[in-house]
C-alpha atoms as a PDB file:
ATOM      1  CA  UNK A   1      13.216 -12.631 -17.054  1.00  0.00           C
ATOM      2  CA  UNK A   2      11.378 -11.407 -20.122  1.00  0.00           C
ATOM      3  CA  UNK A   3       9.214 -13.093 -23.055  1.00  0.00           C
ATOM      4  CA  UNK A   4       7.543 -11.244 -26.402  1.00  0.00           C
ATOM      5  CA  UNK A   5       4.546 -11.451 -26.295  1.00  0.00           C
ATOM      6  CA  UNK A   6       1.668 -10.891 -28.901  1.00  0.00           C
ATOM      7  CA  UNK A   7       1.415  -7.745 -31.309  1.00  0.00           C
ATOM      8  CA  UNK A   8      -1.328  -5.727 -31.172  1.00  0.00           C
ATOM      9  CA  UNK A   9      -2.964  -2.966 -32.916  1.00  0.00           C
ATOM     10  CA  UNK A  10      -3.129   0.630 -31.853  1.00  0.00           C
ATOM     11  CA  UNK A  11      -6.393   2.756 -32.132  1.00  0.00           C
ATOM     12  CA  UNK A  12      -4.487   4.928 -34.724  1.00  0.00           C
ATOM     13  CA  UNK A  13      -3.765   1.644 -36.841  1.00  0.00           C
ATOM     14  CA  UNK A  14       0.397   1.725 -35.914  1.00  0.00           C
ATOM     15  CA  UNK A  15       1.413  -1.999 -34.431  1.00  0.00           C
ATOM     16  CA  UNK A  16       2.909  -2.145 -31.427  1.00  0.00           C
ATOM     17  CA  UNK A  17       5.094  -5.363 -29.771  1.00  0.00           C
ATOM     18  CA  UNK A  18       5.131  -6.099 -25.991  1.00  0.00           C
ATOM     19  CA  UNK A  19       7.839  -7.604 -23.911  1.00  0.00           C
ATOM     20  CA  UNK A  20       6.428  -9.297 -20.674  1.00  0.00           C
ATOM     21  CA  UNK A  21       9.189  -8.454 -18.042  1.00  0.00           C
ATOM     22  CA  UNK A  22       8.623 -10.025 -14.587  1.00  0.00           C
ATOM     23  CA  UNK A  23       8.963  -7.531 -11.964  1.00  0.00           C
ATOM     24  CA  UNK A  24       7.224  -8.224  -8.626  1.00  0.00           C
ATOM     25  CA  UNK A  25       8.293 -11.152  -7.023  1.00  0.00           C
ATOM     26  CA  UNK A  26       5.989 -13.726  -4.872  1.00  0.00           C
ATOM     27  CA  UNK A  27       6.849 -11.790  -1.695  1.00  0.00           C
ATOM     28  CA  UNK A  28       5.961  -8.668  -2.933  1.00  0.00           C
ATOM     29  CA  UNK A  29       2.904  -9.746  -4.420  1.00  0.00           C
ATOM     30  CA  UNK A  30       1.586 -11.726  -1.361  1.00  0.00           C
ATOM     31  CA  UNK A  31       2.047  -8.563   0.842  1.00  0.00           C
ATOM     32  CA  UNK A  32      -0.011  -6.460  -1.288  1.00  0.00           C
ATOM     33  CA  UNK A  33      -3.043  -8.855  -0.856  1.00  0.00           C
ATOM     34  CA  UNK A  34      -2.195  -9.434   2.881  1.00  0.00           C
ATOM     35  CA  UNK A  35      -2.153  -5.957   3.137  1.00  0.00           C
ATOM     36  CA  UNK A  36      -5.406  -5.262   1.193  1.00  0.00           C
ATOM     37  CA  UNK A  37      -7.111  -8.024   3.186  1.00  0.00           C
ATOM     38  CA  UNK A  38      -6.257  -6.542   6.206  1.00  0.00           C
ATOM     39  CA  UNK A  39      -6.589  -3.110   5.929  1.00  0.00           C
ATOM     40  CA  UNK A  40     -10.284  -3.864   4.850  1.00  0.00           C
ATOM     41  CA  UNK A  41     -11.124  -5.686   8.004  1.00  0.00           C
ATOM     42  CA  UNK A  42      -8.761  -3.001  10.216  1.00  0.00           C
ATOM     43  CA  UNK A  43     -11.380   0.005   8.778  1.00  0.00           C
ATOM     44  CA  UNK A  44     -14.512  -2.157   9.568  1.00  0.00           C
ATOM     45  CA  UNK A  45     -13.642  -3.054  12.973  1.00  0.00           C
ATOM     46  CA  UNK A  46     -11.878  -0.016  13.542  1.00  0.00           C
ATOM     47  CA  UNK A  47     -15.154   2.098  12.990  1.00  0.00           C
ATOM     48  CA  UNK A  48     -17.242  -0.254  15.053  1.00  0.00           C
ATOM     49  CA  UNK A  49     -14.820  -0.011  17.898  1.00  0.00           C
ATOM     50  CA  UNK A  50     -14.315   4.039  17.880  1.00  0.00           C
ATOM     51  CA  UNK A  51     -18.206   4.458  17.002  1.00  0.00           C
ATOM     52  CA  UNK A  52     -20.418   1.202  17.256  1.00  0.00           C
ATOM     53  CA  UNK A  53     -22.709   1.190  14.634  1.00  0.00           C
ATOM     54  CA  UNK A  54     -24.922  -2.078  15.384  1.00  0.00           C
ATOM     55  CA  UNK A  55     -26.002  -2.985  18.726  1.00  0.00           C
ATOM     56  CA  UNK A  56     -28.123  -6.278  19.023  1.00  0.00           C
ATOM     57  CA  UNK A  57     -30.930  -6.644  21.258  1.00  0.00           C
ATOM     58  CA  UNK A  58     -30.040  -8.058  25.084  1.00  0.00           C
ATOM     59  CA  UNK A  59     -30.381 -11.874  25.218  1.00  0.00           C
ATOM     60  CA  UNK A  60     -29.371 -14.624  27.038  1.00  0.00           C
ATOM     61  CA  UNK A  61     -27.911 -15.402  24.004  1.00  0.00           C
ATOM     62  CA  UNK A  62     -26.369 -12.463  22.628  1.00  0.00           C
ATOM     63  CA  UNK A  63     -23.114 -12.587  20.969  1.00  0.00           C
ATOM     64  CA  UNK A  64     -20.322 -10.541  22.395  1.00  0.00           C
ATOM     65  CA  UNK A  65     -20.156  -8.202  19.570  1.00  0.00           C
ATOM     66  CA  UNK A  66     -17.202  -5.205  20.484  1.00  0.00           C
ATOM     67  CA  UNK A  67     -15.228  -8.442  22.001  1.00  0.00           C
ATOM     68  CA  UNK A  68     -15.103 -10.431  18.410  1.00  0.00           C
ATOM     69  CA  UNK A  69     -14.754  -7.052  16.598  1.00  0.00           C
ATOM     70  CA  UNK A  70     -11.838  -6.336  19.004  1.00  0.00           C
ATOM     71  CA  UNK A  71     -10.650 -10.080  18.595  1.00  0.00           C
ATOM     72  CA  UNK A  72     -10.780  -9.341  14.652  1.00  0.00           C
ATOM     73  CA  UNK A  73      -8.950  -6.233  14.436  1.00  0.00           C
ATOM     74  CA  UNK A  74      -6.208  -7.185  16.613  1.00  0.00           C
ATOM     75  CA  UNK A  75      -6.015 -10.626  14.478  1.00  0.00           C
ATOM     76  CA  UNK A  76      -6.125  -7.961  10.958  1.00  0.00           C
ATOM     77  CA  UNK A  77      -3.146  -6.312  12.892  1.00  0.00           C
ATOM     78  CA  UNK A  78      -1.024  -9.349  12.971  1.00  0.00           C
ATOM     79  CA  UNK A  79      -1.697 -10.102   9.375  1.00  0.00           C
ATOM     80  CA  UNK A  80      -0.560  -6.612   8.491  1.00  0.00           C
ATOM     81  CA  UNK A  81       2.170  -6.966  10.403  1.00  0.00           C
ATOM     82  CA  UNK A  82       2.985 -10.453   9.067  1.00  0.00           C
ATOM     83  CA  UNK A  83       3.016  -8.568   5.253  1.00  0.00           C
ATOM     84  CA  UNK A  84       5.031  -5.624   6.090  1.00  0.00           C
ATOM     85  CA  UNK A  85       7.795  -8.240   7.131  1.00  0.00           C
ATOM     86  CA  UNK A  86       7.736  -9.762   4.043  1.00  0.00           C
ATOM     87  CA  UNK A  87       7.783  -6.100   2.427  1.00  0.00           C
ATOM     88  CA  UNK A  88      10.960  -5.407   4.393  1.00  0.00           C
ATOM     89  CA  UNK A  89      12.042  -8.952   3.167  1.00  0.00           C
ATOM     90  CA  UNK A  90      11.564  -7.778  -0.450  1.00  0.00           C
ATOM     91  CA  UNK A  91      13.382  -4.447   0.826  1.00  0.00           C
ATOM     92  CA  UNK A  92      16.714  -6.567   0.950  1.00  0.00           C
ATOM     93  CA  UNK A  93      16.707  -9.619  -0.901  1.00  0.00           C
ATOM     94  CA  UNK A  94      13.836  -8.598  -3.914  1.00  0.00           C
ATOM     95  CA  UNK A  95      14.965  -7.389  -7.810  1.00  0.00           C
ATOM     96  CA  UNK A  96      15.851  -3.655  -7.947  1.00  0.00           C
ATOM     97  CA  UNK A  97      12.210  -2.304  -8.625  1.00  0.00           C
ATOM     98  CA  UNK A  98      11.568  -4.072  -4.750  1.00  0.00           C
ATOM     99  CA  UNK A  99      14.770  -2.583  -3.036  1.00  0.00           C
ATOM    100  CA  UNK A 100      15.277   0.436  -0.894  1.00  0.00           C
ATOM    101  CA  UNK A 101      16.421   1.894  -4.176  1.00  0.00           C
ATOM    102  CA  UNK A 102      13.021   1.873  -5.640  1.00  0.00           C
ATOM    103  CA  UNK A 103      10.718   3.567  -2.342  1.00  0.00           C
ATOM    104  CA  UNK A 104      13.355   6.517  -1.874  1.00  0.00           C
ATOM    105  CA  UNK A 105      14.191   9.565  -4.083  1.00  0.00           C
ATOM    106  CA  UNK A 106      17.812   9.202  -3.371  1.00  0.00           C
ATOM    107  CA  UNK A 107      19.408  11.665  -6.056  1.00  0.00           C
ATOM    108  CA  UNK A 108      18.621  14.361  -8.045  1.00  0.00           C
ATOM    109  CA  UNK A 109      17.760  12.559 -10.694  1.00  0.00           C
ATOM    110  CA  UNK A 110      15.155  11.238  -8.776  1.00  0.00           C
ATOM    111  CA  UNK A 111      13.934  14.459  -8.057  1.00  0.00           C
ATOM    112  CA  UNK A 112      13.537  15.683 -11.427  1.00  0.00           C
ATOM    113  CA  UNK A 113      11.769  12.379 -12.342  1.00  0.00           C
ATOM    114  CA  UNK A 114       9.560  13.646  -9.717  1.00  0.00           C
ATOM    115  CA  UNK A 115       8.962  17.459 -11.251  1.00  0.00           C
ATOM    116  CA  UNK A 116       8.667  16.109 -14.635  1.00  0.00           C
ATOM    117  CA  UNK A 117       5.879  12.983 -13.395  1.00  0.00           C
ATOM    118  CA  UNK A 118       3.857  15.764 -12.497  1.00  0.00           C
ATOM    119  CA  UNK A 119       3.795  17.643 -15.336  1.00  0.00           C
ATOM    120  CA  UNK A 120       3.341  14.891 -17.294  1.00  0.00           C
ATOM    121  CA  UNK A 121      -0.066  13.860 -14.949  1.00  0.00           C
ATOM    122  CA  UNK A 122      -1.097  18.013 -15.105  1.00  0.00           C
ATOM    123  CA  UNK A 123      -0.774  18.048 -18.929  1.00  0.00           C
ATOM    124  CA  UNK A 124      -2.752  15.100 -18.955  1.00  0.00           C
ATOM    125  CA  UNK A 125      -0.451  13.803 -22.061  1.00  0.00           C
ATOM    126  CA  UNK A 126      -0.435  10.065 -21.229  1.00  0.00           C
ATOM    127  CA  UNK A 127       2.188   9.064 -24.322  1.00  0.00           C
ATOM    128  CA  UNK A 128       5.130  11.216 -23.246  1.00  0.00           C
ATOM    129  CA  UNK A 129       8.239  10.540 -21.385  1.00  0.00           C
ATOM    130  CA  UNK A 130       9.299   9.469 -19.042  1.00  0.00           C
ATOM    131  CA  UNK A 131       8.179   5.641 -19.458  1.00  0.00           C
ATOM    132  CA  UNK A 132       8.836   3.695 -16.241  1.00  0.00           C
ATOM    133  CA  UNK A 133       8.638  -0.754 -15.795  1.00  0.00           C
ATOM    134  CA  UNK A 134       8.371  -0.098 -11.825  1.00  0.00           C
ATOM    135  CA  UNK A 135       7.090   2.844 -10.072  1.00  0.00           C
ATOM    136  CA  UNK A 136       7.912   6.090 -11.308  1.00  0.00           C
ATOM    137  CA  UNK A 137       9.663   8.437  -8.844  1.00  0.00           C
ATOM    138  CA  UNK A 138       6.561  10.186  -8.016  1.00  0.00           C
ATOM    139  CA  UNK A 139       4.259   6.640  -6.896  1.00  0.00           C
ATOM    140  CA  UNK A 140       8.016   5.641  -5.341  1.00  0.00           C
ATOM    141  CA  UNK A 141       7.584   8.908  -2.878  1.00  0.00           C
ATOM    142  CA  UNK A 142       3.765   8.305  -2.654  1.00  0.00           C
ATOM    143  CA  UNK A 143       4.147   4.891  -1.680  1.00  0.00           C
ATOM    144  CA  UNK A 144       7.279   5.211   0.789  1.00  0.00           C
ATOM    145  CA  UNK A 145       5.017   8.080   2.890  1.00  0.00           C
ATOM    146  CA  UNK A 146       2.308   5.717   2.618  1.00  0.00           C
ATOM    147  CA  UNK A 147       4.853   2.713   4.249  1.00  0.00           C
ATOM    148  CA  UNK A 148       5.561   5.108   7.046  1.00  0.00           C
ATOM    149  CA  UNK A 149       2.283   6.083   7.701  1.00  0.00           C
ATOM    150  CA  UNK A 150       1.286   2.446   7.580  1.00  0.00           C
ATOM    151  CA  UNK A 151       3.616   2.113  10.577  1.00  0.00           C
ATOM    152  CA  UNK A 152       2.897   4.706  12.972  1.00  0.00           C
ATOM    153  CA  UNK A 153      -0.574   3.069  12.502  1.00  0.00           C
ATOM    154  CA  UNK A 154       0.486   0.054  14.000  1.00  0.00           C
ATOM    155  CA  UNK A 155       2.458   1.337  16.741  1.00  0.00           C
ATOM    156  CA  UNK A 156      -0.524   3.377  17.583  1.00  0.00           C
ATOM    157  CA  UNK A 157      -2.541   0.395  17.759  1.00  0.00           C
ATOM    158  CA  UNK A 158      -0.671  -1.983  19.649  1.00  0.00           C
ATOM    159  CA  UNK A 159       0.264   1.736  22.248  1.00  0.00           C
ATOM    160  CA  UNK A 160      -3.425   1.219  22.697  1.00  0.00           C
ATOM    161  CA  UNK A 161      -3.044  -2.168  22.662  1.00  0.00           C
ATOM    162  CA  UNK A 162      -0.918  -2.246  25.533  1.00  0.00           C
ATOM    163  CA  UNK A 163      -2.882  -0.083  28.085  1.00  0.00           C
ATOM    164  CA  UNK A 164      -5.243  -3.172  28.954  1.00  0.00           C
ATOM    165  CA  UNK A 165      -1.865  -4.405  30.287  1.00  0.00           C
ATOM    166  CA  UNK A 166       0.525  -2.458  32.564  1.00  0.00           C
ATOM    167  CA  UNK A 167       4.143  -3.689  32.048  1.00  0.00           C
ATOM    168  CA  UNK A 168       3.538  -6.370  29.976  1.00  0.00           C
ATOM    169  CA  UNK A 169       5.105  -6.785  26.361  1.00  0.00           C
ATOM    170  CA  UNK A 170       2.803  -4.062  24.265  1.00  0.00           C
ATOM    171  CA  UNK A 171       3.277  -2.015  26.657  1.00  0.00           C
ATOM    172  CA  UNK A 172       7.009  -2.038  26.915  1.00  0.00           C
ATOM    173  CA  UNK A 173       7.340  -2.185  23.419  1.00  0.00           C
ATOM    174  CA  UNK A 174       5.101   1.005  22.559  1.00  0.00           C
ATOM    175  CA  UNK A 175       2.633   2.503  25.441  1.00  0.00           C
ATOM    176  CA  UNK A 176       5.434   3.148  27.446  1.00  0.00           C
ATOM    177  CA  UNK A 177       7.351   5.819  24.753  1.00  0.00           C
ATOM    178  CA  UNK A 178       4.003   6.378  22.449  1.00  0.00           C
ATOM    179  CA  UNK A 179       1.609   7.883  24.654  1.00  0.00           C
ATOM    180  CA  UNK A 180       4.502  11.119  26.513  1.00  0.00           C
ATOM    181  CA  UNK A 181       6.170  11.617  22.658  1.00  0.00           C
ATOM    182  CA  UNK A 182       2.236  11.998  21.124  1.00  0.00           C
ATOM    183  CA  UNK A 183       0.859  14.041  24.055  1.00  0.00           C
ATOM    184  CA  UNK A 184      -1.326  11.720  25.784  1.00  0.00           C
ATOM    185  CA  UNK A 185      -3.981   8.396  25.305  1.00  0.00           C
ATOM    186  CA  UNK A 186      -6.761  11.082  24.082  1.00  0.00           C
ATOM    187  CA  UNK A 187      -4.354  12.135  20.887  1.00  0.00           C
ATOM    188  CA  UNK A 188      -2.873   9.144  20.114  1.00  0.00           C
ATOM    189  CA  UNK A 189      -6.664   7.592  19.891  1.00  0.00           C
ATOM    190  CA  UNK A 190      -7.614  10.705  17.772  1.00  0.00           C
ATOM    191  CA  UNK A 191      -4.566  10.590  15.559  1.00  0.00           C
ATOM    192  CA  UNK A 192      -4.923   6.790  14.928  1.00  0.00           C
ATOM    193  CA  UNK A 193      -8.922   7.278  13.886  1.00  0.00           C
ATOM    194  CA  UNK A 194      -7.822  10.341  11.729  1.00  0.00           C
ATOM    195  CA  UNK A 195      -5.734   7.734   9.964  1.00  0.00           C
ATOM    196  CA  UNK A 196      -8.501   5.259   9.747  1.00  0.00           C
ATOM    197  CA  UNK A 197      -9.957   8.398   7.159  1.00  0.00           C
ATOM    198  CA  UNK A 198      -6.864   8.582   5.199  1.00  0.00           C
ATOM    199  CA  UNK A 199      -7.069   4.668   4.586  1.00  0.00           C
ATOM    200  CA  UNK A 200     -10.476   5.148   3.431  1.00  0.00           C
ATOM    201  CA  UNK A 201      -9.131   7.692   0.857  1.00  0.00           C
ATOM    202  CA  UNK A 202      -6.116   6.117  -0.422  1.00  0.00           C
ATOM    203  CA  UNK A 203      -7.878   2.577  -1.444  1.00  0.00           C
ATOM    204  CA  UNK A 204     -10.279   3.876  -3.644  1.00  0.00           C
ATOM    205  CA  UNK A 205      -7.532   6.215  -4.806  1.00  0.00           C
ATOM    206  CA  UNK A 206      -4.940   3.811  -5.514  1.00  0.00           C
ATOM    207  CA  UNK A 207      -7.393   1.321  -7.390  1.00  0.00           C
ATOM    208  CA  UNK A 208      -8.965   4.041  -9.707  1.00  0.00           C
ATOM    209  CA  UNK A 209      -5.209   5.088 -10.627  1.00  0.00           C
ATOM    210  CA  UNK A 210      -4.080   1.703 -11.446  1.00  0.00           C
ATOM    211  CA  UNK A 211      -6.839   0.859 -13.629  1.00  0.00           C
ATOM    212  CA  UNK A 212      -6.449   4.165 -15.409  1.00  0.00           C
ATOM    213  CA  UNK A 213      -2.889   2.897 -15.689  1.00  0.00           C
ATOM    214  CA  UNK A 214      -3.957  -0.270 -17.246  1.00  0.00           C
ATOM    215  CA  UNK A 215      -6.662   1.821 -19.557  1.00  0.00           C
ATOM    216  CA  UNK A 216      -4.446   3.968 -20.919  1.00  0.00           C
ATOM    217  CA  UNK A 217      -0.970   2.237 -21.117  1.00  0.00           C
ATOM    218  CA  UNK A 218      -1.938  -1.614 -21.647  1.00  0.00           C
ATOM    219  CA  UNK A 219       0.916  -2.331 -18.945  1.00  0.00           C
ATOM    220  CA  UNK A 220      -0.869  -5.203 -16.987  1.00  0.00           C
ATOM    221  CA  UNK A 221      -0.765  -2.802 -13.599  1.00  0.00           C
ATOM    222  CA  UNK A 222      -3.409  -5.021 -11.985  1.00  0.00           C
ATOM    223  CA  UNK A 223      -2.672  -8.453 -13.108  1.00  0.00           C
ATOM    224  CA  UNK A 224       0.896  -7.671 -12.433  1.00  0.00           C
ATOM    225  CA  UNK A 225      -0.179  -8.312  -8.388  1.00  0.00           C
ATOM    226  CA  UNK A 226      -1.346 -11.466  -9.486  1.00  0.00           C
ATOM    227  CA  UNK A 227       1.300 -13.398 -12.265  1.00  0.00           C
ATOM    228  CA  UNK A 228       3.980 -10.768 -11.126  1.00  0.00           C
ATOM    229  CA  UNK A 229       4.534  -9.799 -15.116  1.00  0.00           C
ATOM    230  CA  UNK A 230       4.367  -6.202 -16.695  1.00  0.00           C
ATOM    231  CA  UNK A 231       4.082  -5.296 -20.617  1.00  0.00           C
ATOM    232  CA  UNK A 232       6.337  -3.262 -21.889  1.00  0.00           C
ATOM    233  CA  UNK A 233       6.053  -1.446 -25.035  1.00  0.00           C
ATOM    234  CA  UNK A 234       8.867  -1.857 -27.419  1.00  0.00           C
ATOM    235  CA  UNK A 235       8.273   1.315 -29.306  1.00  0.00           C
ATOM    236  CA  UNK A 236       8.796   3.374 -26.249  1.00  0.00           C
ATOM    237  CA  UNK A 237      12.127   4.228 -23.883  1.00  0.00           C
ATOM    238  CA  UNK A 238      12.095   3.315 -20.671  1.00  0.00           C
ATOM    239  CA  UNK A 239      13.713   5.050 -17.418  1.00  0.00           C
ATOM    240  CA  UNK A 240      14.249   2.029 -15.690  1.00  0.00           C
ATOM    241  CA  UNK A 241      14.430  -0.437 -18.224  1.00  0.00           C
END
């Protein structure tokens, strides 16, 4: 579904018309914030848990402060894990900038959509081609590692998860194959707060990059999260369009 919207004027005086295409659907969309919400609260608690950082004065009234910041994380974890179903939802049944077809580098076309991103990002020449509505091939690799990664992080966590419990669910469903295939309880704690680090590089990351991308393309990158619409420009040819 698509709508022209309002011409506007570039810097160099040439008008330009946009066509509002709407690309992520509701699913998508509330996945990114559930997954943004929780991945905030997961690196708080996380850090208190593997490194307590505040430690209140003994009282008869003290709170119990690792319990709620365990209670917290593991509640973070079943948000995250609520979004990435409705990611794998969108996998399926979304439009074809949500599908398998848009996370993978399937052909070699995808590949050289991949070479010729980077160039285009090391040239630092914003206005050349390729044009893309979705991701481009290169933020479609990017963000597929990033999905994997995001998953081994839960595992992880409910593998340690499971260890208060002996034979009970988490522990049948990952301690029990986790802990031999990653050497042991020591690397699988180390690995997981090593990941905690790469979190805690990719948000600030990802945010600078898509407001650079709204900066210097006027695409709507970060209200697109929110109505679900991009802008694209008429003038210009899009891969995916």
């Amino acid at each position: 579904m698509s709508s022209v919207a309002q011409v506007r004027p570039e810097a160099h005086g040439v008008e330009r018309g946009f066509t509002r295409v709407y690309i992520w659907h509701w699913p998508v969309r509330l996945f990114h914030w559930a997954m943004f919400a929780s991945v905030i609260v997961l690196s708080i608690t996380g850090l208190y848990i593997g490194r307590p950082y505040l430690i209140l004065a003994p009282r008869s009234t003290t709170p119990f402060l690792m319990g709620w910041m365990r209670f917290l994380h593991f509640v973070a974890a079943g948000v995250l894990v609520g979004a990435l179903m409705l990611r794998l939802y969108a996998l399926f049944w979304g439009d074809r900038h949500e599908r398998w077809g848009s996370l993978l580098p399937w052909g070699k076309q995808d590949w050289i959509g991949i070479w010729r991103m980077m160039k285009k990002y090391a040239r630092f020449d914003w206005w050349s081609g390729p044009h893309y509505i979705g991701h481009d091939p290169l933020k479609q690799l990017s963000f597929t590692t990033f999905y994997v990664f995001l998953l081994f992080m839960v595992i992880s966590g409910f593998a340690m998860y499971g260890e208060a419990n002996p034979g009970g669910f988490w522990w049948s469903v990952a301690t029990r194959w986790m802990m031999p295939l990653m050497g042991g309880n020591q690397m699988v704690r180390l690995l997981h707060h090593l990941g905690l680090w790469l979190f805690a590089a990719f948000v600030p990351l990802h945010v600078y990059l898509v407001l650079r991308s709204d900066v210097l393309y006027d695409r709507g990158a970060v209200s697109s999260m929110i109505s679900g619409n991009k802008f694209k420009h008429e003038h210009l040819d899009y891969e995916d369009a």
